[in-house]
Protein backbone atom coordinates (compact mmCIF):
# COMPACT_ATOMS: atom_id res chain seq x y z
CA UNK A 1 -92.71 -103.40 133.75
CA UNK A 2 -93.09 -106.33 136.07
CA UNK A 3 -92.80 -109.29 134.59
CA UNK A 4 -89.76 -109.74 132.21
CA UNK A 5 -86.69 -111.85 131.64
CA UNK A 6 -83.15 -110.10 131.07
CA UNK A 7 -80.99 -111.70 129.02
CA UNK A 8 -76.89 -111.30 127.78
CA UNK A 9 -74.82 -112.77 125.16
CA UNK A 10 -71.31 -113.05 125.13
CA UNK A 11 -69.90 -113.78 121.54
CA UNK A 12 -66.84 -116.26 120.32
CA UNK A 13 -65.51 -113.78 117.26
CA UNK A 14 -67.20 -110.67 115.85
CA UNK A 15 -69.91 -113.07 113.83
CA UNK A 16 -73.27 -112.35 116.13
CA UNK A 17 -74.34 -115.97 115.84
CA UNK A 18 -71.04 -117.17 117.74
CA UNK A 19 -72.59 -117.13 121.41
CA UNK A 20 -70.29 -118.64 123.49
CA UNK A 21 -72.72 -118.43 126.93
CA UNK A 22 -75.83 -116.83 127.81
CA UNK A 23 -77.38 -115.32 131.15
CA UNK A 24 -80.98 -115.19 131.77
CA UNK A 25 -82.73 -113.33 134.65
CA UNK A 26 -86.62 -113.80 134.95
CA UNK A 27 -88.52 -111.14 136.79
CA UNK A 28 -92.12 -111.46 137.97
CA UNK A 29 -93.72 -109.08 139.97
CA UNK A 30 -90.53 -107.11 140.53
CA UNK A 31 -88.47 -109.41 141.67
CA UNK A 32 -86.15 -112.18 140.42
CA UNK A 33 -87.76 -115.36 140.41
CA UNK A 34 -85.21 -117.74 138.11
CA UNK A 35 -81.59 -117.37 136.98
CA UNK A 36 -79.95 -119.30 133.92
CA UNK A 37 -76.48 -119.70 132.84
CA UNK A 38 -75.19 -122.02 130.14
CA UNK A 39 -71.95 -121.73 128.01
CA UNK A 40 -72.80 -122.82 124.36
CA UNK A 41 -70.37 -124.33 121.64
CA UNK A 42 -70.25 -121.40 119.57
CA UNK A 43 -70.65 -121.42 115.81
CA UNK A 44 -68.49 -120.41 114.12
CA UNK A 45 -66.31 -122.15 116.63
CA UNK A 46 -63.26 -120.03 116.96
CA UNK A 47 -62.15 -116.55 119.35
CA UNK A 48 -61.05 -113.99 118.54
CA UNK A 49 -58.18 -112.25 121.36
CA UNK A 50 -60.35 -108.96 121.49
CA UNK A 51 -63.31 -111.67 122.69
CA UNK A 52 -61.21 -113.34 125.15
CA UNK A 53 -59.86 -110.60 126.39
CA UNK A 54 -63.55 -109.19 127.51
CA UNK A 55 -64.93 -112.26 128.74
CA UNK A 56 -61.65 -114.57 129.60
CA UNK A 57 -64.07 -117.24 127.77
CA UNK A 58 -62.33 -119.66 124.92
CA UNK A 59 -62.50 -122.70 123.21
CA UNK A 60 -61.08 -124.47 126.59
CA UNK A 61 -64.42 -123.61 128.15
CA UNK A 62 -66.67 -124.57 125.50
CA UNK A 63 -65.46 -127.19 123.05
CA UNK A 64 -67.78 -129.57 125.32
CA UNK A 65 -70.71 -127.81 126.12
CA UNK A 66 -73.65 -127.83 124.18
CA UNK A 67 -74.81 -126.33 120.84
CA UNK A 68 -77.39 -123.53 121.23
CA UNK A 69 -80.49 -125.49 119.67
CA UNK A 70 -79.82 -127.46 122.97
CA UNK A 71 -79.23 -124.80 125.35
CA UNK A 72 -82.35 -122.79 123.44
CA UNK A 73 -84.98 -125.99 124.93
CA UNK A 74 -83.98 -124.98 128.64
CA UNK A 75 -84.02 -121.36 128.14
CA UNK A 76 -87.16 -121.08 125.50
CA UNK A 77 -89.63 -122.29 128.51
CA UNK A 78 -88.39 -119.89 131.72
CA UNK A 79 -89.21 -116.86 128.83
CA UNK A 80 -91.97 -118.01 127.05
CA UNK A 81 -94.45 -114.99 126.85
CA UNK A 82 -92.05 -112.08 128.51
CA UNK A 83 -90.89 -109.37 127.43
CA UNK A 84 -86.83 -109.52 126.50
CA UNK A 85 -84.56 -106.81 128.06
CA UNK A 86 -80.75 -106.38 127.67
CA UNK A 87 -78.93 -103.28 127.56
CA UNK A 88 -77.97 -102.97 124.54
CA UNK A 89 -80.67 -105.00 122.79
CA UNK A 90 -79.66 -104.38 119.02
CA UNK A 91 -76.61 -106.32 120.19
CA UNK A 92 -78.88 -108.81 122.10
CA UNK A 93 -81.37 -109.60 119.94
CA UNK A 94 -78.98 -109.62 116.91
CA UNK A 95 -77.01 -112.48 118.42
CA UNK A 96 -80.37 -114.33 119.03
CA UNK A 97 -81.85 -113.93 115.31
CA UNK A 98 -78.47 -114.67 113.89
CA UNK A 99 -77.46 -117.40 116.13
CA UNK A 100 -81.10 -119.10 115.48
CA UNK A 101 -81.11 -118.54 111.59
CA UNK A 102 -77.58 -120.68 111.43
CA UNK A 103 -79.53 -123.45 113.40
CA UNK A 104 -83.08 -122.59 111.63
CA UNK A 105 -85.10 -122.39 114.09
CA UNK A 106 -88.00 -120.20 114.13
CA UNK A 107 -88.31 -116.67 115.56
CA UNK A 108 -90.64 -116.48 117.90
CA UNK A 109 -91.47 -112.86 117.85
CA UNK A 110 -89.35 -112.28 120.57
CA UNK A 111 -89.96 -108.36 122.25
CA UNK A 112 -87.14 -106.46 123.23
CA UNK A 113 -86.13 -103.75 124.94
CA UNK A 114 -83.40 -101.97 126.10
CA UNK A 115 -81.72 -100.38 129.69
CA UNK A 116 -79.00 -98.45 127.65
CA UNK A 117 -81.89 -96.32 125.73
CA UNK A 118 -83.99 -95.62 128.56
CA UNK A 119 -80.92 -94.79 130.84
CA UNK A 120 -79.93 -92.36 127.68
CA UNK A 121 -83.41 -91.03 128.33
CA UNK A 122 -83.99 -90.94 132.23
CA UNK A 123 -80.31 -90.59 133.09
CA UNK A 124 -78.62 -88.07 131.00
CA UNK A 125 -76.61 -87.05 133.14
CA UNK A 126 -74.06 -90.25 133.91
CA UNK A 127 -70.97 -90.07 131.88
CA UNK A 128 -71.62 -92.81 129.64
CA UNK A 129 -74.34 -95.06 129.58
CA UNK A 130 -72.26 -98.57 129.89
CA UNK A 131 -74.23 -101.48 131.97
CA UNK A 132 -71.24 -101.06 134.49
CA UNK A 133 -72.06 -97.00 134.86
CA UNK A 134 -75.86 -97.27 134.90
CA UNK A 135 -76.09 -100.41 137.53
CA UNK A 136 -73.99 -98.16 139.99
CA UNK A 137 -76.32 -95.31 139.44
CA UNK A 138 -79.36 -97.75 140.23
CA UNK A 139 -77.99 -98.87 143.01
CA UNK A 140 -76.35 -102.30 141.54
CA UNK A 141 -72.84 -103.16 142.28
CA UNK A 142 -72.02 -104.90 139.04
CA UNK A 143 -68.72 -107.22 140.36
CA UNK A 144 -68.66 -110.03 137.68
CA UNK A 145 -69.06 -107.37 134.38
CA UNK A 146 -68.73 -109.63 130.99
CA UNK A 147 -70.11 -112.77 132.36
CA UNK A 148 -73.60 -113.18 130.93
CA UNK A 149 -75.47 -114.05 134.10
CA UNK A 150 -73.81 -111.33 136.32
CA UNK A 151 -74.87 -108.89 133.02
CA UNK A 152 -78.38 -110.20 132.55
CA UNK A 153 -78.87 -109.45 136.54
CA UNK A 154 -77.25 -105.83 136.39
CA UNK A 155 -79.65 -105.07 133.60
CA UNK A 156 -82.78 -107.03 135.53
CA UNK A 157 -81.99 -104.61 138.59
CA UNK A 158 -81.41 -101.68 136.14
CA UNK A 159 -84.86 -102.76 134.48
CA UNK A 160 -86.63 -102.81 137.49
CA UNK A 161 -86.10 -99.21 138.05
CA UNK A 162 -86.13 -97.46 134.71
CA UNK A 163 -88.61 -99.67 132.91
């Protein structure tokens, strides 16, 4: 795979619509050729500790940034016709669908796929199969982990190799 975009959610609370900020690496012809980072007003519009305490994100941070419809008309034009990857992509894509049904907007048959499966597959080997673990074994040094746009390049560079 070539051309793609990579893309990570981190979440307010444990409801999958509650994006709180979003990385997005595009790829084309095997190399990066646009970033994105936002933080997003999440809704609901609450954290939880356990959230904090991954991403060091809260309400501080994002009571005055934008809702995701908002944030969506930046992003929805650097991926228009890629492929999605995250690692993880249930997770990924789960926020996405959820997060756009509370705002109704449309799906727009969004494909996704995802560098934890095909690590499982082509990497059985590591010890677990967490974006942290895999990046190192692809050569990534993943120094930021749990802030979307440092994610969404780990799993770009972990993309690039396994996909």
């Amino acid at each position: 795979m070539q051309d793609f975009a990579a893309i990570d959610f981190e979440t307010a609370n444990g409801e999958r619509s509650s994006v709180c900020s979003v990385g997005v690496v595009v790829v084309r012809d095997g190399a990066v050729a646009d970033t994105f980072y936002s933080l997003i007003q999440p809704e609901p519009n609450y954290y939880t500790w356990f959230c904090q305490r991954v991403h060091g994100l809260s309400r501080r941070d994002t009571d005055s940034a934008e809702v995701f419809p908002y944030v969506w008309e930046r992003v929805a034009p650097l991926i228009e016709g890629l492929p999605l990857v995250a690692h993880n992509a249930p997770f990924d894509e789960g926020c996405l669908r959820a997060v756009m049904r509370v705002y109704q907007m449309d799906w727009p048959d969004y494909k996704f796929y995802c560098t934890c499966r095909a690590a499982r597959r082509k990497q059985p080997w590591l010890p677990n199969h967490q974006l942290h673990t895999v990046a190192e074994a692809c050569g990534y040094h993943l120094a930021n982990h749990h802030h979307a746009l440092a994610d969404a390049e780990a799993c770009a560079a972990i993309a690039i190799q396994l996909l």
